[in-house]
PDB file of N, CA and C in Angstrom:
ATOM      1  N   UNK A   1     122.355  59.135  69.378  1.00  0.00           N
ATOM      2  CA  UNK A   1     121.331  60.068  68.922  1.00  0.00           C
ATOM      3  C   UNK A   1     119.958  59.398  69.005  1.00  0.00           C
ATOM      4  N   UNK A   2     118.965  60.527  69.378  1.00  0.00           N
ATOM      5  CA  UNK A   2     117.527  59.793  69.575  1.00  0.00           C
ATOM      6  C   UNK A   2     116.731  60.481  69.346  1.00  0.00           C
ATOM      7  N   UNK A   3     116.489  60.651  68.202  1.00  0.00           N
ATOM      8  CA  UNK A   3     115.583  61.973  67.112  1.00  0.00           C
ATOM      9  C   UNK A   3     114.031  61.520  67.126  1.00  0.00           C
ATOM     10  N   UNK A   4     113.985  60.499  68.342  1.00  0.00           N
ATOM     11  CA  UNK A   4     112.375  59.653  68.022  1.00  0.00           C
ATOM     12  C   UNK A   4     111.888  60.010  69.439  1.00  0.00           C
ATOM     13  N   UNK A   5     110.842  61.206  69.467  1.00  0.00           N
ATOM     14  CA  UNK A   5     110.457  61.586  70.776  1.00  0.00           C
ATOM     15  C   UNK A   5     108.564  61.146  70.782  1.00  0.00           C
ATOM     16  N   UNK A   6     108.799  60.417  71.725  1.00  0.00           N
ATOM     17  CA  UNK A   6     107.200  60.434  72.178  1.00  0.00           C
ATOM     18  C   UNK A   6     106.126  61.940  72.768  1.00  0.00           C
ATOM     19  N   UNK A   7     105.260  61.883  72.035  1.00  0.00           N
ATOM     20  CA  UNK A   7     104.486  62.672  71.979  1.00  0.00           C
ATOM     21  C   UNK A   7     103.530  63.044  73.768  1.00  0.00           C
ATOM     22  N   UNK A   8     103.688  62.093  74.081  1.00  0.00           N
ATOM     23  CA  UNK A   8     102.591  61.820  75.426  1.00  0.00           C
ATOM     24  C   UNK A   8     103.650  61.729  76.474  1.00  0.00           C
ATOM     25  N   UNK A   9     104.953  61.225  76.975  1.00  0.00           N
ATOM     26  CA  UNK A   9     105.654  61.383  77.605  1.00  0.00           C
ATOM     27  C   UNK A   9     107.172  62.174  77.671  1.00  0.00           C
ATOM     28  N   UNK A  10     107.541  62.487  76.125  1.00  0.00           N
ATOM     29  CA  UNK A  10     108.911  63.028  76.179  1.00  0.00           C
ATOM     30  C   UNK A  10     109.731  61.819  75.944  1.00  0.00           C
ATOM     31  N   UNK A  11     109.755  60.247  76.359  1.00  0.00           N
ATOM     32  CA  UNK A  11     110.981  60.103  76.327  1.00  0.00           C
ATOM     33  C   UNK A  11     111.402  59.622  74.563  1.00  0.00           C
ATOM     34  N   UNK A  12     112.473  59.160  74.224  1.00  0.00           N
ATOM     35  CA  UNK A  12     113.587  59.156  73.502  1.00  0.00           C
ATOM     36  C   UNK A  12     114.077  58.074  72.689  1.00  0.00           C
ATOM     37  N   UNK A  13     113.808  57.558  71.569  1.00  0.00           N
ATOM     38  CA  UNK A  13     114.173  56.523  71.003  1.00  0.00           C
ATOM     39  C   UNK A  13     115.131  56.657  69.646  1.00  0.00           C
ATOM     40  N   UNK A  14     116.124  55.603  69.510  1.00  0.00           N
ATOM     41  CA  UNK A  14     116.661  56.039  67.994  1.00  0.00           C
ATOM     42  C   UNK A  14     116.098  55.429  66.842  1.00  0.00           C
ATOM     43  N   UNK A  15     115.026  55.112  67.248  1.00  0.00           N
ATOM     44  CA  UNK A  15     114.076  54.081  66.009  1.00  0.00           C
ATOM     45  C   UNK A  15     113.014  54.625  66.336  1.00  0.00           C
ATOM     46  N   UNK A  16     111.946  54.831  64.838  1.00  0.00           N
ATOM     47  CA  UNK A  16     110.993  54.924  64.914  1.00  0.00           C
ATOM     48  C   UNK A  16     110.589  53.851  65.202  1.00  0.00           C
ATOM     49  N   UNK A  17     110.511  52.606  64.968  1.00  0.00           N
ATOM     50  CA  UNK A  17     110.184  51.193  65.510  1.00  0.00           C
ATOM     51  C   UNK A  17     109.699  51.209  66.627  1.00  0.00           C
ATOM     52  N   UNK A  18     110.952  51.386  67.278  1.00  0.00           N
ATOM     53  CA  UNK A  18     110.907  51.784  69.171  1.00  0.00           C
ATOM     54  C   UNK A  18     110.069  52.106  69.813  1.00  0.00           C
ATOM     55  N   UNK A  19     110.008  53.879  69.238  1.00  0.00           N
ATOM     56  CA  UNK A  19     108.848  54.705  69.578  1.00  0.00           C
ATOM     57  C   UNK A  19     107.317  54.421  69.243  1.00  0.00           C
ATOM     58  N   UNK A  20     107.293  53.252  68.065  1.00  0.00           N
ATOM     59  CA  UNK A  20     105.763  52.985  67.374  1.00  0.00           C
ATOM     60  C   UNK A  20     105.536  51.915  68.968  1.00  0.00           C
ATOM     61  N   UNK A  21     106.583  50.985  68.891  1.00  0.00           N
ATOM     62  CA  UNK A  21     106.414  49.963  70.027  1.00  0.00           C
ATOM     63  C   UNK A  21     105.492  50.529  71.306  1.00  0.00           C
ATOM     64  N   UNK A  22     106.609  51.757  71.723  1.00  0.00           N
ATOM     65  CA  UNK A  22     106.500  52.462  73.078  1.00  0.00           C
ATOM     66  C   UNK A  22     105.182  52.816  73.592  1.00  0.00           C
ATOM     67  N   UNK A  23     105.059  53.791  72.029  1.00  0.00           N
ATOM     68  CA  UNK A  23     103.472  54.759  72.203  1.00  0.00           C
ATOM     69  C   UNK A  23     102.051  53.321  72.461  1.00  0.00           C
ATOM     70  N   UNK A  24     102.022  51.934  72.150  1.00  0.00           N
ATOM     71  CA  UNK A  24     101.201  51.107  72.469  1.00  0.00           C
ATOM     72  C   UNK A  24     100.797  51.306  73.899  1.00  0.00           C
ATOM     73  N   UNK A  25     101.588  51.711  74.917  1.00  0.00           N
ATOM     74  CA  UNK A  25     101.918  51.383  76.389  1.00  0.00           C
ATOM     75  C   UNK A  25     100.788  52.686  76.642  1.00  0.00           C
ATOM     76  N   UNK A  26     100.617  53.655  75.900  1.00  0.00           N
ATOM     77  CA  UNK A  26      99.792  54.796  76.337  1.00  0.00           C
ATOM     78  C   UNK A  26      98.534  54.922  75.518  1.00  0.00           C
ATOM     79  N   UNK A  27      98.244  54.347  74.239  1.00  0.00           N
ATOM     80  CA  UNK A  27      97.128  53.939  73.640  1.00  0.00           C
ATOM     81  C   UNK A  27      96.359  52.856  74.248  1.00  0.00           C
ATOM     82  N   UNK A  28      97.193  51.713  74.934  1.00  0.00           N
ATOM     83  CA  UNK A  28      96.909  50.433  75.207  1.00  0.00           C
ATOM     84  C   UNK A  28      96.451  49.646  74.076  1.00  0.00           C
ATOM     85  N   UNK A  29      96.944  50.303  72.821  1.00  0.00           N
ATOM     86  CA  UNK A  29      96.488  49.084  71.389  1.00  0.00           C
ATOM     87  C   UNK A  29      97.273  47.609  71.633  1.00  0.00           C
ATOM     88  N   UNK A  30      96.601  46.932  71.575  1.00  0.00           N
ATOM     89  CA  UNK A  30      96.898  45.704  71.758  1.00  0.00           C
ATOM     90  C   UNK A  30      96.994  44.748  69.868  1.00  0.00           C
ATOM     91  N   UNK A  31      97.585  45.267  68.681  1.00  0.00           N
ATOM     92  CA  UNK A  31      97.357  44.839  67.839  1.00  0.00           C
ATOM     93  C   UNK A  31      98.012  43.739  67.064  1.00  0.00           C
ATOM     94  N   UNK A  32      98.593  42.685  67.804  1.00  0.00           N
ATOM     95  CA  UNK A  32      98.890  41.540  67.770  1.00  0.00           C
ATOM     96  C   UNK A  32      98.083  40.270  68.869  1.00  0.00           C
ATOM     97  N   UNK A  33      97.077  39.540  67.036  1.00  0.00           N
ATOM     98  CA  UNK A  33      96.649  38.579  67.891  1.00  0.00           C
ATOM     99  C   UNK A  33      97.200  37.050  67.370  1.00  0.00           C
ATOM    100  N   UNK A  34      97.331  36.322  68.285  1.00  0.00           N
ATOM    101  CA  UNK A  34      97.625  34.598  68.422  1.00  0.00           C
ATOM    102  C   UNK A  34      96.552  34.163  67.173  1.00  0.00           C
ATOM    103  N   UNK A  35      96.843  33.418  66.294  1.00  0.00           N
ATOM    104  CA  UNK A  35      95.708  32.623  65.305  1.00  0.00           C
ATOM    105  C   UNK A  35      95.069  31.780  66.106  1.00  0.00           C
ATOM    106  N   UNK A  36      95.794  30.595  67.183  1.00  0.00           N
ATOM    107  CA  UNK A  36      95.622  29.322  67.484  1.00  0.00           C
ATOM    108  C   UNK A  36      94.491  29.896  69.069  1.00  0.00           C
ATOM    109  N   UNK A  37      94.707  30.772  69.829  1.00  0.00           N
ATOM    110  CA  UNK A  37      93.386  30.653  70.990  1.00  0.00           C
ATOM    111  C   UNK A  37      93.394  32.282  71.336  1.00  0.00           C
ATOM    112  N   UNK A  38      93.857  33.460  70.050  1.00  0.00           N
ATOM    113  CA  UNK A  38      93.202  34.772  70.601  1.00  0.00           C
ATOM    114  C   UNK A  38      93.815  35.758  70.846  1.00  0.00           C
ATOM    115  N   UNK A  39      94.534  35.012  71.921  1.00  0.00           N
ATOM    116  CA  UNK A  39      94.790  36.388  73.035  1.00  0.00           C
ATOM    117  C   UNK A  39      95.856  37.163  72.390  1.00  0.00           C
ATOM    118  N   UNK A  40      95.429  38.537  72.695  1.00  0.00           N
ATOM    119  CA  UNK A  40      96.439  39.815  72.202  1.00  0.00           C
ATOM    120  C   UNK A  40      97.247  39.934  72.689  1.00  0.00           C
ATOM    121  N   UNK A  41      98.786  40.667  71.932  1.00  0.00           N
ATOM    122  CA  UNK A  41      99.620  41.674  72.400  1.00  0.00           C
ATOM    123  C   UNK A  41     100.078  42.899  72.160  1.00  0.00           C
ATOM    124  N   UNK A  42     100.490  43.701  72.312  1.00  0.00           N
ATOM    125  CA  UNK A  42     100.750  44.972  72.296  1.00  0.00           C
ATOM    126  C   UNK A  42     102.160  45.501  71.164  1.00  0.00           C
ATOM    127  N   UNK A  43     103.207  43.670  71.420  1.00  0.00           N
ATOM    128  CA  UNK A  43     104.634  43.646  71.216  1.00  0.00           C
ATOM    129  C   UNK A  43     104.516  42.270  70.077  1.00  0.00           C
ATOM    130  N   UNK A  44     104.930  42.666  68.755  1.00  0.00           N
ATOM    131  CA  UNK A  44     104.800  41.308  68.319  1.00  0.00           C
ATOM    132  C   UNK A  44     106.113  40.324  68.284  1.00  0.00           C
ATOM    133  N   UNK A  45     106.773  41.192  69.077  1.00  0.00           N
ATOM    134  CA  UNK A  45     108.140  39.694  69.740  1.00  0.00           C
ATOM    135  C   UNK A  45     107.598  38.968  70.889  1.00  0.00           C
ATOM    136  N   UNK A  46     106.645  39.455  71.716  1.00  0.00           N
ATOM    137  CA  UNK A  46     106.127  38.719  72.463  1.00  0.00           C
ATOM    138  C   UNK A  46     104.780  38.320  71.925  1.00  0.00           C
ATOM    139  N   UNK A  47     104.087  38.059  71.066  1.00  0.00           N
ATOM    140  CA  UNK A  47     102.907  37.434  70.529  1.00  0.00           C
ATOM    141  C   UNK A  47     104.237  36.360  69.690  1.00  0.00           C
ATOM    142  N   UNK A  48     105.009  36.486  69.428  1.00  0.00           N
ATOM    143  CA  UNK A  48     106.473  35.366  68.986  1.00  0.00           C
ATOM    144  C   UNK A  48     106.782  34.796  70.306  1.00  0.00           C
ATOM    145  N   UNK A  49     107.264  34.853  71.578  1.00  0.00           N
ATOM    146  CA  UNK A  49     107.177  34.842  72.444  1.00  0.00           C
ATOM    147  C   UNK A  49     105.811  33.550  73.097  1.00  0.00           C
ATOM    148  N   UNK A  50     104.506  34.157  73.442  1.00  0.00           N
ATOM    149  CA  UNK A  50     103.729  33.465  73.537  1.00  0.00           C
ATOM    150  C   UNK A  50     103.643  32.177  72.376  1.00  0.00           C
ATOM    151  N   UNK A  51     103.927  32.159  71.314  1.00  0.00           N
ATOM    152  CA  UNK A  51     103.337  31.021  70.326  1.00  0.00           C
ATOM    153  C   UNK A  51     103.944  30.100  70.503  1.00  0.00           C
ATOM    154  N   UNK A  52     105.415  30.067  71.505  1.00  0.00           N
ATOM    155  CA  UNK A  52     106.094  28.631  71.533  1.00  0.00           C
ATOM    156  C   UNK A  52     105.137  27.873  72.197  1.00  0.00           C
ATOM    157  N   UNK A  53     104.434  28.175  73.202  1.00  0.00           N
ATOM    158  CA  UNK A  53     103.109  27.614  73.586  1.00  0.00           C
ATOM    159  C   UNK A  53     102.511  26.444  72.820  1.00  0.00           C
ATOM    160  N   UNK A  54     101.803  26.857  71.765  1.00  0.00           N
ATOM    161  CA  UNK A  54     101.074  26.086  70.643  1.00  0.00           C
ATOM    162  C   UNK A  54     102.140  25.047  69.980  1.00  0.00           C
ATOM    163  N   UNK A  55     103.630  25.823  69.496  1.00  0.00           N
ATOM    164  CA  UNK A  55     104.149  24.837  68.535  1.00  0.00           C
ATOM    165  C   UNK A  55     105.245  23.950  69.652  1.00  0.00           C
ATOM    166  N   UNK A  56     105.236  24.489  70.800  1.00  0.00           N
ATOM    167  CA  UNK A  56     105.892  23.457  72.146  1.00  0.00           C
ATOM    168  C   UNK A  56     107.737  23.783  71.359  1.00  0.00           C
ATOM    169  N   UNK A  57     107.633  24.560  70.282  1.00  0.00           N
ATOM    170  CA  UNK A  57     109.510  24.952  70.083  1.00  0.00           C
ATOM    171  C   UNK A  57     110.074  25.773  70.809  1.00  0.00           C
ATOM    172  N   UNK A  58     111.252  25.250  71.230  1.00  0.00           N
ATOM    173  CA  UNK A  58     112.363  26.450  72.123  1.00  0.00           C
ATOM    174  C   UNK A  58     112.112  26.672  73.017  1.00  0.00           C
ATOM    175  N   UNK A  59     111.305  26.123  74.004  1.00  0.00           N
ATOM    176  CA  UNK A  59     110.847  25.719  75.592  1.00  0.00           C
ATOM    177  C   UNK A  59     111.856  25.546  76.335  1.00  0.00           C
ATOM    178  N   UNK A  60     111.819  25.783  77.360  1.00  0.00           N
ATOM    179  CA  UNK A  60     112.843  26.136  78.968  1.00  0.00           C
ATOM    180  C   UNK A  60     112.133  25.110  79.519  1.00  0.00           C
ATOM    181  N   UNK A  61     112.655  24.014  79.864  1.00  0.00           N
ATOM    182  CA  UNK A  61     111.742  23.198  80.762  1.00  0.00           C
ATOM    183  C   UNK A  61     112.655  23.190  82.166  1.00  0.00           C
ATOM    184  N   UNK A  62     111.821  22.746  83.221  1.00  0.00           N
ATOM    185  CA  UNK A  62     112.759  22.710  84.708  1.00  0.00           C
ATOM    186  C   UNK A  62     112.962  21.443  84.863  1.00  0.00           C
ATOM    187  N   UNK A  63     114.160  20.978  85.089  1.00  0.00           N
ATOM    188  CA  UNK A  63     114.963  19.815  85.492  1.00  0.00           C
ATOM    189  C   UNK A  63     114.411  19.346  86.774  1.00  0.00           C
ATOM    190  N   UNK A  64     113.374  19.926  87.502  1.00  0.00           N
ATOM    191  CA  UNK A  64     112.757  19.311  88.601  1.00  0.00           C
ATOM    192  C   UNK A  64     111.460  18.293  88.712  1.00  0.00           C
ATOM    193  N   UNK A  65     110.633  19.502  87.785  1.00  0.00           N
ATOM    194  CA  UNK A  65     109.124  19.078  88.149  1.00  0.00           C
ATOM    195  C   UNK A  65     108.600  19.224  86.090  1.00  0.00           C
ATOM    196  N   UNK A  66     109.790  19.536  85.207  1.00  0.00           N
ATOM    197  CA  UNK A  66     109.236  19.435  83.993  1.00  0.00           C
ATOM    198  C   UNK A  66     108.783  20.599  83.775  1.00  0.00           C
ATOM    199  N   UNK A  67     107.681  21.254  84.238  1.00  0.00           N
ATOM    200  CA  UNK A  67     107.126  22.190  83.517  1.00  0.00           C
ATOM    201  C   UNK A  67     108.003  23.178  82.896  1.00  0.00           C
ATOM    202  N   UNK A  68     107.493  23.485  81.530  1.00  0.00           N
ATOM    203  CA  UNK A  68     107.797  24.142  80.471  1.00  0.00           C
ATOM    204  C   UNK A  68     107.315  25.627  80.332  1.00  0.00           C
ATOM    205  N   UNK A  69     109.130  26.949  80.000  1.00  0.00           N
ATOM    206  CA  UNK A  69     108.562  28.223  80.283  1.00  0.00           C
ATOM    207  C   UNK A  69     108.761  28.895  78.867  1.00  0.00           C
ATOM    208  N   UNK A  70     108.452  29.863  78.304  1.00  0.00           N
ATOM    209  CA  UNK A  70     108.261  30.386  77.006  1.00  0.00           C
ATOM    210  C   UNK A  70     109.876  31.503  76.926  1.00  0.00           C
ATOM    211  N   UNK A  71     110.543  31.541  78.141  1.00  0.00           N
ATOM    212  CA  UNK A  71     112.033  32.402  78.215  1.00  0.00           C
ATOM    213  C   UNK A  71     112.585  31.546  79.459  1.00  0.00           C
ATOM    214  N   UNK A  72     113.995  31.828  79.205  1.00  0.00           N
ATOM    215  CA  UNK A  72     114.927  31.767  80.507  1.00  0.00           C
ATOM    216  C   UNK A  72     114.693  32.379  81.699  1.00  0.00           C
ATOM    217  N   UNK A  73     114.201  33.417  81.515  1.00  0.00           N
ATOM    218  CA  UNK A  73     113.881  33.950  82.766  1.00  0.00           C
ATOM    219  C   UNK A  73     113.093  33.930  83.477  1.00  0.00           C
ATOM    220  N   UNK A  74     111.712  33.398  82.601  1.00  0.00           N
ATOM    221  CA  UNK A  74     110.846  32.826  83.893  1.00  0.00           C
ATOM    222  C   UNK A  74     111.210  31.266  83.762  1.00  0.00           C
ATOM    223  N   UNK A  75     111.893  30.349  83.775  1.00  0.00           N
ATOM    224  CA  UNK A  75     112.303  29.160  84.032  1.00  0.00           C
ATOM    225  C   UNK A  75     113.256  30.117  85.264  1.00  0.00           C
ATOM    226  N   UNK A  76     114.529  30.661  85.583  1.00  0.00           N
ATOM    227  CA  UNK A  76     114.867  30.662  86.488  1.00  0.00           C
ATOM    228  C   UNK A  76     114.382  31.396  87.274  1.00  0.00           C
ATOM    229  N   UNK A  77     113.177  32.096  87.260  1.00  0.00           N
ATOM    230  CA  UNK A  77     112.416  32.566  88.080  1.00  0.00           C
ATOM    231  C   UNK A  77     111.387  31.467  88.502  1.00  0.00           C
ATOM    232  N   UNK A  78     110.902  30.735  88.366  1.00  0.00           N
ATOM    233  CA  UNK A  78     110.171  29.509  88.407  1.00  0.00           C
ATOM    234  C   UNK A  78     111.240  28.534  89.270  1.00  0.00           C
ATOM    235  N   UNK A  79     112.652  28.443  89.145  1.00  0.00           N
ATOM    236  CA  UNK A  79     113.253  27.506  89.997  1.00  0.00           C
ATOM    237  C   UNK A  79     113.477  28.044  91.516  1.00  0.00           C
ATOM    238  N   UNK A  80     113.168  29.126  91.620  1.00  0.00           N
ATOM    239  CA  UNK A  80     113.302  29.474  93.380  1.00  0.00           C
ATOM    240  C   UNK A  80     112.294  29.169  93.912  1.00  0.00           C
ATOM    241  N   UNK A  81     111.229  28.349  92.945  1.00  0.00           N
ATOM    242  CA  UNK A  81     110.368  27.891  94.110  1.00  0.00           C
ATOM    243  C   UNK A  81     111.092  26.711  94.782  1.00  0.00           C
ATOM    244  N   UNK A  82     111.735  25.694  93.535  1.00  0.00           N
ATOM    245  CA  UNK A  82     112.222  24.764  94.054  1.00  0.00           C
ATOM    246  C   UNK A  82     113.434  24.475  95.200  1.00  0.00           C
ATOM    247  N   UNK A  83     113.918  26.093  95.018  1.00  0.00           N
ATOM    248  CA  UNK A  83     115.250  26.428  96.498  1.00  0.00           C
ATOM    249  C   UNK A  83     114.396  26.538  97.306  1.00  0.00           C
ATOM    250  N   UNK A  84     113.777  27.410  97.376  1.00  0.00           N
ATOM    251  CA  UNK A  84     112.805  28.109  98.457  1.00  0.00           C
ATOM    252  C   UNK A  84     113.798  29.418  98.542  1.00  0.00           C
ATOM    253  N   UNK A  85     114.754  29.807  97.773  1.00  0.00           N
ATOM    254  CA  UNK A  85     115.404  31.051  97.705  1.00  0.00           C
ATOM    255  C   UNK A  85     114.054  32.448  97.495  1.00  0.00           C
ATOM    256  N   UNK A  86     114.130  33.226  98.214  1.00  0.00           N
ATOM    257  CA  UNK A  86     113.049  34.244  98.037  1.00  0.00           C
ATOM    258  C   UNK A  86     114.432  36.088  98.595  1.00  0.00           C
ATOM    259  N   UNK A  87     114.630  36.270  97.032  1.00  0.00           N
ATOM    260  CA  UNK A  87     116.094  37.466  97.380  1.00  0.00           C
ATOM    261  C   UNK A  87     114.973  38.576  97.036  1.00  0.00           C
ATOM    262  N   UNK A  88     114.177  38.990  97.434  1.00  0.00           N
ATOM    263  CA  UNK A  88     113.461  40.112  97.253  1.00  0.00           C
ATOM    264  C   UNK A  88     113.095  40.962  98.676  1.00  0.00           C
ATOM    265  N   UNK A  89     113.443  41.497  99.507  1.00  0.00           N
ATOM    266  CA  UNK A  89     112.940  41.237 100.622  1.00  0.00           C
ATOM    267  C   UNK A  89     112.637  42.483 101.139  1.00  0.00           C
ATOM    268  N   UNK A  90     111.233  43.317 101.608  1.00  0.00           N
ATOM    269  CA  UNK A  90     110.903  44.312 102.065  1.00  0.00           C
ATOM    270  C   UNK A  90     111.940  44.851 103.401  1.00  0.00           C
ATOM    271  N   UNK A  91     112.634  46.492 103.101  1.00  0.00           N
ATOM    272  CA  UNK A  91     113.141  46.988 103.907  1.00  0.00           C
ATOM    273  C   UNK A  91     112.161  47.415 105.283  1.00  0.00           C
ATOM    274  N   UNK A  92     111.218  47.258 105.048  1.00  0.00           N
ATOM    275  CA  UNK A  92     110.199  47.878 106.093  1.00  0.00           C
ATOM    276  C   UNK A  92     110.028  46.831 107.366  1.00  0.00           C
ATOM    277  N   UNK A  93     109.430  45.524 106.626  1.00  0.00           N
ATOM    278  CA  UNK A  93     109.291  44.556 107.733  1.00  0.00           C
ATOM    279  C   UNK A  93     110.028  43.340 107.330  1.00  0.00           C
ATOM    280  N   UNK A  94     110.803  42.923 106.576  1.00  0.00           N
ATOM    281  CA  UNK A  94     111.565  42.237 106.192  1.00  0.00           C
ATOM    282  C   UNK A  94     111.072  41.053 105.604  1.00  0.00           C
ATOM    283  N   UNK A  95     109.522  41.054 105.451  1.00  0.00           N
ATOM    284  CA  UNK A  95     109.226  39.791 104.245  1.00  0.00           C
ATOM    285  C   UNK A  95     109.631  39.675 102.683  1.00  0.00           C
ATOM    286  N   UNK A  96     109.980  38.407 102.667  1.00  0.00           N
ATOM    287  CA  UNK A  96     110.775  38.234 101.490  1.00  0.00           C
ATOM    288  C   UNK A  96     109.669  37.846 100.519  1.00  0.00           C
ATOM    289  N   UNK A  97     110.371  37.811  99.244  1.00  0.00           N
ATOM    290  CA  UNK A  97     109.475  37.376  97.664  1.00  0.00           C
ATOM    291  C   UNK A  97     110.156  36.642  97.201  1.00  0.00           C
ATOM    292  N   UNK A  98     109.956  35.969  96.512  1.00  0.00           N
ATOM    293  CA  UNK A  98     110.294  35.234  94.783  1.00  0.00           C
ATOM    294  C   UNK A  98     110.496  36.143  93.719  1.00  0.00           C
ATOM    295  N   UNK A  99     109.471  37.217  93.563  1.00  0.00           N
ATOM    296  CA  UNK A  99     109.326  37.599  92.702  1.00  0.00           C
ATOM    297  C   UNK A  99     109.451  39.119  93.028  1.00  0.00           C
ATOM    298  N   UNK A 100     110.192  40.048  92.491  1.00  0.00           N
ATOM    299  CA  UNK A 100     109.714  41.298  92.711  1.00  0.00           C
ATOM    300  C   UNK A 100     108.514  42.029  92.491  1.00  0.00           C
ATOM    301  N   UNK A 101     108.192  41.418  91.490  1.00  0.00           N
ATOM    302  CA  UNK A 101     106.838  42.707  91.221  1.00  0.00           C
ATOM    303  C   UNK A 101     106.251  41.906  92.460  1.00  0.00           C
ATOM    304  N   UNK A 102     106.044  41.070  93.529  1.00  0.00           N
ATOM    305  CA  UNK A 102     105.411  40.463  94.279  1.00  0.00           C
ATOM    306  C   UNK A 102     106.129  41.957  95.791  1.00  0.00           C
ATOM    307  N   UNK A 103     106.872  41.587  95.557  1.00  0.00           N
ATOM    308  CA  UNK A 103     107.671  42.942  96.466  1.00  0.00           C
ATOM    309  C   UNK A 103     106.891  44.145  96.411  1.00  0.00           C
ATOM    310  N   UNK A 104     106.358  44.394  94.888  1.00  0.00           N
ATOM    311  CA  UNK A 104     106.527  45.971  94.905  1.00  0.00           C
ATOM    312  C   UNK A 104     104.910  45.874  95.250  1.00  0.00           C
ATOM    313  N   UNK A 105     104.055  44.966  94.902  1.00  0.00           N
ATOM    314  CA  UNK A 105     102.883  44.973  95.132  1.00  0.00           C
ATOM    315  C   UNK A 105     102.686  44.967  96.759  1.00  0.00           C
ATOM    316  N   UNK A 106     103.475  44.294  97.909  1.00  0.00           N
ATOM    317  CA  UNK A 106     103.423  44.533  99.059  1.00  0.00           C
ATOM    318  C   UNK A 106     103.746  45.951  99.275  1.00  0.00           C
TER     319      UNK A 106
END
């Protein structure tokens, strides 16, 4: 059941939570800010998210070159540089990505 309908698009949540989250994306309120250098977010799991930054806790570091990522997923998105693996690859002319949104932007 999903009794939590957005006003501006229709879609569907079972939390008001959800839907408070969602509706940010069409206000663009950005009302989570960092104490330590500012910068806003929209999501305050990701202003949680960004702060491992500052306190350097619960860091993804790469077993290659060290550098340190704030999730798993950009650490293993960050290690295909080190394959040179690029699985994204335009049906049109067949150049490949790393990254999809790098895809979708071609």
């Amino acid at each position: 059941e999903k009794p939590f309908t957005c006003p501006d698009c229709g879609k569907s949540f079972s939390q008001s939570s959800t839907l408070i989250s969602h509706r940010h994306r069409h206000t663009r309120e950005i009302p989570f800010t960092c104490a330590d250098c500012g910068k806003s977010f929209s999501h305050l799991s990701t202003l949680r998210i960004h702060h491992r930054i500052h306190t350097r806790e619960n860091l993804f570091s790469c077993t290659e070159c060290s550098k340190s990522f704030t999730t798993s997923t950009r650490l293993i998105q960050h290690q295909l540089i080190h394959s040179g693996e690029k699985p994204y690859s335009c049906p049109d002319c067949g150049k490949s990505f790393v990254q999809k949104s790098h895809l979708t932007q071609h």
